[in-house]
Every structure is written in C-alpha cells, then in structure tokens.
N, C-alpha and C. Protein backbone atom coordinates (compact mmCIF):
# COMPACT_ATOMS: atom_id res chain seq x y z
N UNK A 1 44.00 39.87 -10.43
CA UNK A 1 42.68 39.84 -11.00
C UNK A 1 41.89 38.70 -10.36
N UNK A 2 40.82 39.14 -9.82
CA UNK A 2 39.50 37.66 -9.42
C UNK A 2 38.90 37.60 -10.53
N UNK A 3 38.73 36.20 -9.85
CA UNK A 3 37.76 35.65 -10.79
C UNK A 3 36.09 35.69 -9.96
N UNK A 4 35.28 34.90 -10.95
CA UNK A 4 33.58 35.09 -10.69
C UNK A 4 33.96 33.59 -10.11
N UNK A 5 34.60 32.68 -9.89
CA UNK A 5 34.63 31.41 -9.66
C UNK A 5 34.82 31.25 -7.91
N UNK A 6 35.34 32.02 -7.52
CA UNK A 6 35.87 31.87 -5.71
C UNK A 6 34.48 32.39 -5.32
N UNK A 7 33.79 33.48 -5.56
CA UNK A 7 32.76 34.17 -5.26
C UNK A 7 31.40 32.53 -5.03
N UNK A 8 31.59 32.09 -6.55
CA UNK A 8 30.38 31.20 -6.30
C UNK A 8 30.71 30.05 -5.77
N UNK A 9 31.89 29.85 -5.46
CA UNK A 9 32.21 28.58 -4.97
C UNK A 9 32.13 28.59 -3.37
N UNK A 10 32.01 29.80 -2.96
CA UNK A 10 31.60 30.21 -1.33
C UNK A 10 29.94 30.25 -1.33
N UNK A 11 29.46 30.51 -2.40
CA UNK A 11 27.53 30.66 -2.00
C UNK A 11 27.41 29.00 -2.51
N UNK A 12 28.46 27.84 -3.01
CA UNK A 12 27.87 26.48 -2.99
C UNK A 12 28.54 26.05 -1.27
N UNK A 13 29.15 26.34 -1.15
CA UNK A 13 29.76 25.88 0.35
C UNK A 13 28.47 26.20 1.30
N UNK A 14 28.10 27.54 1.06
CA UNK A 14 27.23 27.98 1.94
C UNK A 14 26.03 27.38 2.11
N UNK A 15 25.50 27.26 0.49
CA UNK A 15 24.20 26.64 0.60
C UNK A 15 24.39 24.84 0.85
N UNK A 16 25.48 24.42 0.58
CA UNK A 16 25.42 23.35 0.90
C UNK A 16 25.33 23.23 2.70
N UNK A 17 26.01 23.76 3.12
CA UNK A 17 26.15 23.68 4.89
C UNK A 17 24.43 23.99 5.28
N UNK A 18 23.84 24.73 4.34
CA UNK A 18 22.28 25.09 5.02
C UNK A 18 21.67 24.01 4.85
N UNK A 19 21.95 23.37 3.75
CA UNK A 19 21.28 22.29 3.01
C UNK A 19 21.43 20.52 4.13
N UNK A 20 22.58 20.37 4.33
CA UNK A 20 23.01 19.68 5.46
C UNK A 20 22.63 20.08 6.92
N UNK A 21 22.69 21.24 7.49
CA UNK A 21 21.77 21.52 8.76
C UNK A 21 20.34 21.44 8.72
N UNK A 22 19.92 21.87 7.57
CA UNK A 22 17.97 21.39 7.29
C UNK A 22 17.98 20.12 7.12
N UNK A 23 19.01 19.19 6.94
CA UNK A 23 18.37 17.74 6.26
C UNK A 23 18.90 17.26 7.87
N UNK A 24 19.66 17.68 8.53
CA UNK A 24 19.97 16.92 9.97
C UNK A 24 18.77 16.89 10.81
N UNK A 25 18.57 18.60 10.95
CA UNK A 25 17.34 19.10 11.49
C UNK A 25 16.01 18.18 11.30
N UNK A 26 15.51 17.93 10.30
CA UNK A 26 14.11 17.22 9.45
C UNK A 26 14.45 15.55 10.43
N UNK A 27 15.57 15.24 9.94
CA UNK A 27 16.00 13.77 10.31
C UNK A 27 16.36 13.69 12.32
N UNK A 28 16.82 14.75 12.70
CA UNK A 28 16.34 14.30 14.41
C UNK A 28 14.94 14.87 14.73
N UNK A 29 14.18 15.68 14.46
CA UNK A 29 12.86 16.23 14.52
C UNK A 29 11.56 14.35 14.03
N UNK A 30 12.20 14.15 13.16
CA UNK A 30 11.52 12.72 12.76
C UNK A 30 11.49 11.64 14.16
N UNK A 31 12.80 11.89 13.88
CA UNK A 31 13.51 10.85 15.10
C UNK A 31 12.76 10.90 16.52
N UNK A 32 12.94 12.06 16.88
CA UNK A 32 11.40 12.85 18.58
C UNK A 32 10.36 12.55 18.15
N UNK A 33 9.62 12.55 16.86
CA UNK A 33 8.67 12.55 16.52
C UNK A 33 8.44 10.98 16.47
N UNK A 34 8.68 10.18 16.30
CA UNK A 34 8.98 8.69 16.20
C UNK A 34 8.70 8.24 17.31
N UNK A 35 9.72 8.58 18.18
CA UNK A 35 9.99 7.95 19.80
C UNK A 35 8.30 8.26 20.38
N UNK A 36 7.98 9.96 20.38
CA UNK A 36 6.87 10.44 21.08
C UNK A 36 6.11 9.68 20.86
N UNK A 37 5.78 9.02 19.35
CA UNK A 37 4.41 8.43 18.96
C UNK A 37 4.37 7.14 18.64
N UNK A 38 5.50 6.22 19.72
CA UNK A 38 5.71 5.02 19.67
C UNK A 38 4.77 4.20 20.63
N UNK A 39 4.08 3.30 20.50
CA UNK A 39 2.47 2.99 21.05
C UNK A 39 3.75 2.36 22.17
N UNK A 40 4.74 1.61 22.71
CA UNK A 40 5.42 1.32 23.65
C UNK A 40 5.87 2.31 24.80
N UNK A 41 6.87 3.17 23.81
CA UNK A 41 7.15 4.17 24.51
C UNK A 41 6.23 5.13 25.50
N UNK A 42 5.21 5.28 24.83
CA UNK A 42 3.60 6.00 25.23
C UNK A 42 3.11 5.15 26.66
N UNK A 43 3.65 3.93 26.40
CA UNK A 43 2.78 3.01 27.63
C UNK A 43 3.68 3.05 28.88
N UNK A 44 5.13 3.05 28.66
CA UNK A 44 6.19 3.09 29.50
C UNK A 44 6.29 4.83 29.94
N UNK A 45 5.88 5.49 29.60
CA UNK A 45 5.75 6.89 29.93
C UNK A 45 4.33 7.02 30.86
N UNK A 46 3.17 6.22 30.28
CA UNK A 46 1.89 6.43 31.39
C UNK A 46 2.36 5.58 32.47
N UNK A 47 3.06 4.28 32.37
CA UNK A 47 3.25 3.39 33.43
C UNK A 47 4.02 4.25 34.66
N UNK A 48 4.87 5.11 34.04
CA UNK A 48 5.72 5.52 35.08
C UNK A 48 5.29 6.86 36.05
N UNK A 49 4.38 7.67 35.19
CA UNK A 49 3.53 8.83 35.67
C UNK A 49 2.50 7.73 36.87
N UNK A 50 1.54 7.11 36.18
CA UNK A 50 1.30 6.38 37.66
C UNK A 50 1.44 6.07 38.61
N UNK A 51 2.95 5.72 38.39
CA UNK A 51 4.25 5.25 39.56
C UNK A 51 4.22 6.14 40.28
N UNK A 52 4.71 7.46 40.10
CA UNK A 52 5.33 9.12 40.31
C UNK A 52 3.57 9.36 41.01
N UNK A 53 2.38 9.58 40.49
CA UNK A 53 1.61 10.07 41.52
C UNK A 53 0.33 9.05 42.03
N UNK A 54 0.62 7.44 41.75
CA UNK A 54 -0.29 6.81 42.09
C UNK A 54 -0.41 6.63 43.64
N UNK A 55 -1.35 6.13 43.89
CA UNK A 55 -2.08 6.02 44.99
C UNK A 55 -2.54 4.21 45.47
N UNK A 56 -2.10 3.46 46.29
CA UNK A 56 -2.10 2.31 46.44
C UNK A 56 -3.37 1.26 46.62
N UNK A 57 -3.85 0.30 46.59
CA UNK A 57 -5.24 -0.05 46.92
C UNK A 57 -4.79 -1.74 46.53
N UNK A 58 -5.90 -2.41 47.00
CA UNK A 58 -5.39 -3.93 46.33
C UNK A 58 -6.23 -3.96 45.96
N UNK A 59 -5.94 -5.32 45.16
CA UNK A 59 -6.53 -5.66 44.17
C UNK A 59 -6.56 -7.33 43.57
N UNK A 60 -6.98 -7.77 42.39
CA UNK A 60 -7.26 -9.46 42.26
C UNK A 60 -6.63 -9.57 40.78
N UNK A 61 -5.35 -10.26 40.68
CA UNK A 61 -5.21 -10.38 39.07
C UNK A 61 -5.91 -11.68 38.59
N UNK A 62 -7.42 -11.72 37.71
CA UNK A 62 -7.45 -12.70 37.31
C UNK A 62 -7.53 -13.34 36.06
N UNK A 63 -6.54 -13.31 35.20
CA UNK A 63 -5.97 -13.77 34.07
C UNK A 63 -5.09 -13.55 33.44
N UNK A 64 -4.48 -14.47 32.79
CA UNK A 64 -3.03 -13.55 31.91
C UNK A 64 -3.33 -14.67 30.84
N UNK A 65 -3.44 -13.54 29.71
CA UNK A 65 -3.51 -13.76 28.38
C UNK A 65 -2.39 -13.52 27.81
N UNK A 66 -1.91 -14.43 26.83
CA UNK A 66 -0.68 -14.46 25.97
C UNK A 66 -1.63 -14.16 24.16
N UNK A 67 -1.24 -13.35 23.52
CA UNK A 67 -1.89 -13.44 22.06
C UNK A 67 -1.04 -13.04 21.30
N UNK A 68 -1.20 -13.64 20.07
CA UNK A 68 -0.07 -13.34 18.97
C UNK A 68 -0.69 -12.26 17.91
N UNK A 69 -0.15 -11.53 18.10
CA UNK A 69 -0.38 -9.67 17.30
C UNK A 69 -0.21 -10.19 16.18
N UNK A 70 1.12 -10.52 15.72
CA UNK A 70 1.60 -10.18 14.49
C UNK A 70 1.57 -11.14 13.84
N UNK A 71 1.85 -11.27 12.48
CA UNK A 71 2.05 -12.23 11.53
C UNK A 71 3.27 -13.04 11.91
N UNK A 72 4.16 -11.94 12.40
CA UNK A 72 5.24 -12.67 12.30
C UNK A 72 5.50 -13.22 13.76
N UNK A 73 4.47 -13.63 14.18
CA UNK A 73 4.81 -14.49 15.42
C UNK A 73 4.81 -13.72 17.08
N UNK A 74 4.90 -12.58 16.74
CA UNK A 74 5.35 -10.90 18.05
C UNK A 74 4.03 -11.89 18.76
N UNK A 75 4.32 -11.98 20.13
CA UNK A 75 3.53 -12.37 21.35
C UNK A 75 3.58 -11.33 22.55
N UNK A 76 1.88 -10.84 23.01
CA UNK A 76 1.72 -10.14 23.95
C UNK A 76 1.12 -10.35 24.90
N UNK A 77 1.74 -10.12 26.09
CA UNK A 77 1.20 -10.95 27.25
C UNK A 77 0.78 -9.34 28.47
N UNK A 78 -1.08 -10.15 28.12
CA UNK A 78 -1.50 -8.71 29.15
C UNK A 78 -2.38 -9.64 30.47
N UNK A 79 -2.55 -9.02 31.58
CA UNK A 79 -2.60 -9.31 32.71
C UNK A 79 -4.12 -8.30 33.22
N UNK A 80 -5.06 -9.30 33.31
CA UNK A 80 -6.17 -8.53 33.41
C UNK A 80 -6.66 -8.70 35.16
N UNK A 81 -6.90 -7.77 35.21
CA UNK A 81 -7.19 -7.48 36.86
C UNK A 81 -8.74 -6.58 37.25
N UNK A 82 -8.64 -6.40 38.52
CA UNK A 82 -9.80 -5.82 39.12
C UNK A 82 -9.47 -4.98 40.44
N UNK A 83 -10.06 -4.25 41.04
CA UNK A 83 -9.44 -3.53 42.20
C UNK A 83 -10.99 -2.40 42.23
N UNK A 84 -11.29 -1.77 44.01
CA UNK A 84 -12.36 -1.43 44.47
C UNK A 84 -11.47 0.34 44.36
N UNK A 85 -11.75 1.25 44.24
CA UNK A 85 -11.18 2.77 44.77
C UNK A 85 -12.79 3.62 45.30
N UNK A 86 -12.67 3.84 46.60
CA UNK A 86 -14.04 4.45 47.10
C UNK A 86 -14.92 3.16 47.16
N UNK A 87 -16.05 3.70 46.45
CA UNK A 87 -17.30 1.91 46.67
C UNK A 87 -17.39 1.72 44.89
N UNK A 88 -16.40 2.18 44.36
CA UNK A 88 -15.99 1.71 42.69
C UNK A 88 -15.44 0.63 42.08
N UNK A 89 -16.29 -0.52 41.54
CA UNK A 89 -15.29 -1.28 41.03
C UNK A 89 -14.50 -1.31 40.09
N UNK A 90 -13.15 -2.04 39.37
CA UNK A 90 -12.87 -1.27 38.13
C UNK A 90 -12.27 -2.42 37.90
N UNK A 91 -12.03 -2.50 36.36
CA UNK A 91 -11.75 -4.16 35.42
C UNK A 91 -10.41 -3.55 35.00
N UNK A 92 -9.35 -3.85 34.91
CA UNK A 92 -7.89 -3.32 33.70
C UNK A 92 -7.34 -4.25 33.38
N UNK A 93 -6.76 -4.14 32.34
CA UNK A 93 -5.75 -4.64 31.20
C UNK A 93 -5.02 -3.93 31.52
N UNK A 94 -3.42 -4.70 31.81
CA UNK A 94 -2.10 -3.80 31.12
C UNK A 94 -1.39 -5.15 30.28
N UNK A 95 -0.88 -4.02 29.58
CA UNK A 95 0.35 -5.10 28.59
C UNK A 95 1.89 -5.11 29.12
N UNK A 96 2.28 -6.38 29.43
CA UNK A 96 3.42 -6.75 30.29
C UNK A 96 4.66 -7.39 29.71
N UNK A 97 3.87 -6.89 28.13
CA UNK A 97 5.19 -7.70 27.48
C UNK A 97 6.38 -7.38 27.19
N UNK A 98 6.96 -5.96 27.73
CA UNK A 98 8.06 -5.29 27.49
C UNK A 98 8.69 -4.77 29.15
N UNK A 99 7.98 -5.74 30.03
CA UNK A 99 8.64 -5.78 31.32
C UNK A 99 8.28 -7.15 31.79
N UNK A 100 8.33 -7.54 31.11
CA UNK A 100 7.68 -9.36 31.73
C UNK A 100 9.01 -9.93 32.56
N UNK A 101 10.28 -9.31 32.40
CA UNK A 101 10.94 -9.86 33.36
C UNK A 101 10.63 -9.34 35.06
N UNK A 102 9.91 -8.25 35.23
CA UNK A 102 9.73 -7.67 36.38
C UNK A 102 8.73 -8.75 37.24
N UNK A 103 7.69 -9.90 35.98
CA UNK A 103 7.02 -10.18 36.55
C UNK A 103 7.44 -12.39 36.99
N UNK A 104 8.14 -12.81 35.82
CA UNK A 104 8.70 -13.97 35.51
C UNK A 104 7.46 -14.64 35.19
N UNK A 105 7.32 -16.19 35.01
CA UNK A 105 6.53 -16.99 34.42
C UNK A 105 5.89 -17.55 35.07
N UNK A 106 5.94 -17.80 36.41
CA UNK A 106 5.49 -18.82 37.53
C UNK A 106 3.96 -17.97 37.57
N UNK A 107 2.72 -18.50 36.91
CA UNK A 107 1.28 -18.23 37.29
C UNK A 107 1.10 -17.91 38.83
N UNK A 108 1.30 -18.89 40.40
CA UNK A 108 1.37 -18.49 41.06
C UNK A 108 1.67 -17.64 42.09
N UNK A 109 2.89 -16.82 41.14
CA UNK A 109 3.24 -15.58 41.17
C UNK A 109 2.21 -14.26 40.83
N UNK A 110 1.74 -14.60 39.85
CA UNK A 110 0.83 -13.48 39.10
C UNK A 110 -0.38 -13.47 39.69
N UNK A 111 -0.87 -14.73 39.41
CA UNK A 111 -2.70 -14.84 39.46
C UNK A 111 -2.89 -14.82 40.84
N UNK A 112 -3.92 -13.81 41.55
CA UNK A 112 -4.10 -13.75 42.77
C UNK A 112 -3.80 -12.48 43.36
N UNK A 113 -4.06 -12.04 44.49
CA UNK A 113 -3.88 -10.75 45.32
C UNK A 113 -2.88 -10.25 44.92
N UNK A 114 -2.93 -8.94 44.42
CA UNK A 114 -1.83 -7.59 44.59
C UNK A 114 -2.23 -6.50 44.84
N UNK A 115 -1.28 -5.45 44.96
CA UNK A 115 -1.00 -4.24 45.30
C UNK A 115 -1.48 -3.67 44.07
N UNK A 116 -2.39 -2.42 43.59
CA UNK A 116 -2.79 -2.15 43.01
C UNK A 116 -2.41 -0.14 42.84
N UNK A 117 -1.77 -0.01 42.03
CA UNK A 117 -1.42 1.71 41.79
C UNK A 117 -1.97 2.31 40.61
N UNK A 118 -2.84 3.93 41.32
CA UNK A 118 -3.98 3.81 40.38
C UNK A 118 -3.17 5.52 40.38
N UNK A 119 -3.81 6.12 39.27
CA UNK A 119 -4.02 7.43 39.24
C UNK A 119 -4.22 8.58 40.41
N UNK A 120 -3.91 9.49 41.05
CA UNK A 120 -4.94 10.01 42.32
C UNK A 120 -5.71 10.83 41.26
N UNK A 121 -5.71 11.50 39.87
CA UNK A 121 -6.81 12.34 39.32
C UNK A 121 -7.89 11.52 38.71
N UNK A 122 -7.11 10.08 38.40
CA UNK A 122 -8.06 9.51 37.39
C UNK A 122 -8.16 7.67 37.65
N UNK A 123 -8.82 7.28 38.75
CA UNK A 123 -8.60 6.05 39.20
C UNK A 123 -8.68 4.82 37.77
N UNK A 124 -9.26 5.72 36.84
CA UNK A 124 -9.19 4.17 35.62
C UNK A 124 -8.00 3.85 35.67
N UNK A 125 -7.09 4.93 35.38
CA UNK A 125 -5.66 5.37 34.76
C UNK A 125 -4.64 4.24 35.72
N UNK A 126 -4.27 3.01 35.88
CA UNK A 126 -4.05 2.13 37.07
C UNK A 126 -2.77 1.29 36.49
N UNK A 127 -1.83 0.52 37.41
CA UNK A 127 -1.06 -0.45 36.53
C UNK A 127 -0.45 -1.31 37.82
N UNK A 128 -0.11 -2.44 37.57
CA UNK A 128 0.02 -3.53 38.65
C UNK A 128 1.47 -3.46 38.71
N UNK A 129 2.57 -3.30 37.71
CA UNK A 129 3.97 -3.17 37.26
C UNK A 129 4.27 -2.69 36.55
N UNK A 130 5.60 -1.97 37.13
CA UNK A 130 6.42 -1.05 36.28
C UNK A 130 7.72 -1.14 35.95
N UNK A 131 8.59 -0.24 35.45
CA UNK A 131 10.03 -0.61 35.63
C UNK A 131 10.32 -0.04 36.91
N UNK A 132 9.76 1.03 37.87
CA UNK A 132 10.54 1.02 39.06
C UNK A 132 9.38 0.57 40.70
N UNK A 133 8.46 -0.40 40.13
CA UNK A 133 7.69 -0.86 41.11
C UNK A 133 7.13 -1.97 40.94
N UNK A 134 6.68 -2.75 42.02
CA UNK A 134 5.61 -4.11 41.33
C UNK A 134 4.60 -4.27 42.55
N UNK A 135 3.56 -4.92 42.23
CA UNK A 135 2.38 -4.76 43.16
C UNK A 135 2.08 -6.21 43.28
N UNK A 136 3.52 -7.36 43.30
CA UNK A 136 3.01 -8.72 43.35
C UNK A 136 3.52 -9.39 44.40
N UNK A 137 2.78 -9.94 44.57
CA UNK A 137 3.18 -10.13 46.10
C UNK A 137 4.35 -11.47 45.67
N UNK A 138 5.03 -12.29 46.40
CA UNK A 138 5.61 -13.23 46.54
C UNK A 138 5.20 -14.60 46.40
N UNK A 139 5.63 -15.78 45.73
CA UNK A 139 4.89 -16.71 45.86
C UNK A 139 5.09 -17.55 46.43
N UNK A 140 4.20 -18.60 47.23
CA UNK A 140 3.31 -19.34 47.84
C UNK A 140 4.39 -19.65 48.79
N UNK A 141 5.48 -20.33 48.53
CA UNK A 141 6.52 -20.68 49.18
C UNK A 141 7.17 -19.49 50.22
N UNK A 142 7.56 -18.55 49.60
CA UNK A 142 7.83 -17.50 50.37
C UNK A 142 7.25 -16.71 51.28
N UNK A 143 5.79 -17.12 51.15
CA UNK A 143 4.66 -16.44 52.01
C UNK A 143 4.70 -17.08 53.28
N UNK A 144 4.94 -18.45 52.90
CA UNK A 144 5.12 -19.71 53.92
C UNK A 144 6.29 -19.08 54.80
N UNK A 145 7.86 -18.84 54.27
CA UNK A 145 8.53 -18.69 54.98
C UNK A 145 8.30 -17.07 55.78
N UNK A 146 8.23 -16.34 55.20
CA UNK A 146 8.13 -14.80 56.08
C UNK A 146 6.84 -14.29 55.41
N UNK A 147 5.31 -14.33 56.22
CA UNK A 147 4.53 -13.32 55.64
C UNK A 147 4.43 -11.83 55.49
N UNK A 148 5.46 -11.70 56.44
CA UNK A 148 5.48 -9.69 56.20
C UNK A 148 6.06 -9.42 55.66
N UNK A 149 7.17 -10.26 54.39
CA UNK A 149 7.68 -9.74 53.56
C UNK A 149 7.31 -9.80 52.27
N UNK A 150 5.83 -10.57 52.46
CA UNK A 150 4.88 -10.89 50.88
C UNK A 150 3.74 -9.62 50.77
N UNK A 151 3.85 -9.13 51.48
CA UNK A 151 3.18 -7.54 51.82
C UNK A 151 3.44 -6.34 51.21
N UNK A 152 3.45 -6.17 49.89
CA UNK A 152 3.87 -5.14 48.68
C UNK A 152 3.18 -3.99 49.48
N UNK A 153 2.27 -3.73 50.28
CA UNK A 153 1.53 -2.35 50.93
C UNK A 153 2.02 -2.24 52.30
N UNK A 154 3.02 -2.88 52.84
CA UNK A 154 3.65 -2.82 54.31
C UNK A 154 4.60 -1.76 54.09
N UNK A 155 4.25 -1.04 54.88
CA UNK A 155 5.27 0.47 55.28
C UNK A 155 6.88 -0.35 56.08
N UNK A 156 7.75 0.99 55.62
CA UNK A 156 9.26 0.60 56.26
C UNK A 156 9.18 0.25 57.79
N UNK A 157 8.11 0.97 58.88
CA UNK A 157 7.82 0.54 60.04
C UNK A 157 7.80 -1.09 60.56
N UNK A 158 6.55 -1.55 59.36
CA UNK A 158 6.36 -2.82 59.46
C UNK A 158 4.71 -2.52 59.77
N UNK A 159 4.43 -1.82 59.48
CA UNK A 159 2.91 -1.45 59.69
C UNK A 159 1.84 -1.36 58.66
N UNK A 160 1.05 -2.37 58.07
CA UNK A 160 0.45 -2.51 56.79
C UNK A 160 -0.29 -1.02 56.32
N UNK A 161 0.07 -0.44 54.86
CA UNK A 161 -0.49 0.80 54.40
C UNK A 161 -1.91 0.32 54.64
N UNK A 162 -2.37 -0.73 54.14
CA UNK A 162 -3.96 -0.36 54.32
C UNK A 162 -4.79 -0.28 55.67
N UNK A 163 -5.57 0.28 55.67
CA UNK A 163 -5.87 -0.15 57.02
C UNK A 163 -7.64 -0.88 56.98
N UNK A 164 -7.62 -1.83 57.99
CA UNK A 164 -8.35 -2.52 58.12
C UNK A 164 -9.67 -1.87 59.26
C-alpha cells in the first residue's frame, strides 16, 4: 500500500530544486549586472576599446590633480591634458587612480609631452594610459641617456610615427 506522503515529498524536492536554481539564477544575473554598471569597470572597458582602435597623436599633460571623493578618505588622482587631431584642439581628464602604478609618482614623469590615443570614430573619446599601453614618455634622466628610447610614437624600425 502507498502512501500520499512519497508523492508529496517528491513535488517538495522538486519545488525546492526550482526554488534554488531561481534564487542562484537572480543572484549571478545581479552579480553581471553589478560588474556591467560598475563606474570603474565601465572606465577600464572604454580605456581598453581606445587601446584596440585608437589612433596616435601627441599631446601636453598639464596637471595632475589628487581629490578626496569620499568621506572616508578614497583619493583620486586624474591627469588633465590637451592634444591637436586635424586643426582641433581638445582638453581631457582621465582618472588614473586604479592604474597609477602604470604611471608612478615622479611629476617629471607625467607633466609634459606624451603620446596621445584617441578614438578613430570619436576623437573626444581619448586616454594617455592603460593597462596594456602608456603614452609617457621617460624621464629627464633617461632622455639624457638614449633619446630614441623616450619616443612612445617611434615605430619598431626606429622611424618616428609622426611625421614632421
């Protein structure tokens, strides 16, 4: 003889397993949803599309601002620049504070001539450093010892991309 008890004890198994795949589901769907609309993540995703189809030009970094966002002390360090594309001039901000090791601390490193990678659809669209590039040239000392290797726009030839 069955009982009514095995019967419902398979539709709680069941609905529980649905119940656990919808609550996994909701909780990694959050999770993509999180990452996508993370104001960092967002910047490290345009930085790198730049990378992938930018287009080279120089340019003048002149300032780096350090400011404190948060209450709790969070410091952001953005790097404001300038650069010509066609007979266009153009002003940018990027924020460098989640690759600042690409760039280190030494001002005479930063402030002054670089390599400039812009958009080819959309020249605002621009960034001086990335995680797989940098547009800074070498500092002062090193320029001294080898100048064609302070040349962020010198082709593998040895032949400067821009031309004069």
């Amino acid at each position: 003889m069955q009982t009514a008890w095995p019967q419902w004890a398979e539709v709680a198994v069941a609905f529980f397993v649905v119940v656990a795949l919808a609550v996994a589901a909701v909780v990694f769907l959050a999770g993509k949803w999180r990452r996508e609309n993370d104001p960092d993540e967002k910047e490290r995703q345009r930085r790198l599309e730049v990378n992938r189809n930018g287009r080279i030009t120089s340019g003048e970094v002149v300032d780096i601002v350090d400011e404190e966002l948060a209450p709790n002390g969070a410091r952001r360090r953005f790097l404001h620049y300038r650069y010509t594309v066609g007979a266009v001039d153009f002003a940018a901000c990027q924020d460098v504070t989640l690759i600042s090791e690409r760039i280190g601390d030494d001002p005479r490193g930063i402030v002054g001539a670089v390599a400039v990678k812009y958009h080819n659809k959309n020249p605002y669209n621009s960034i001086i450093v990335c995680e797989d590039w940098s547009g800074f040239r070498r500092a002062a000392e090193s320029i001294a010892e080898n100048p064609l290797e302070a040349d962020p726009v010198r082709l593998a030839d040895g032949k400067s991309a821009c031309k004069m």
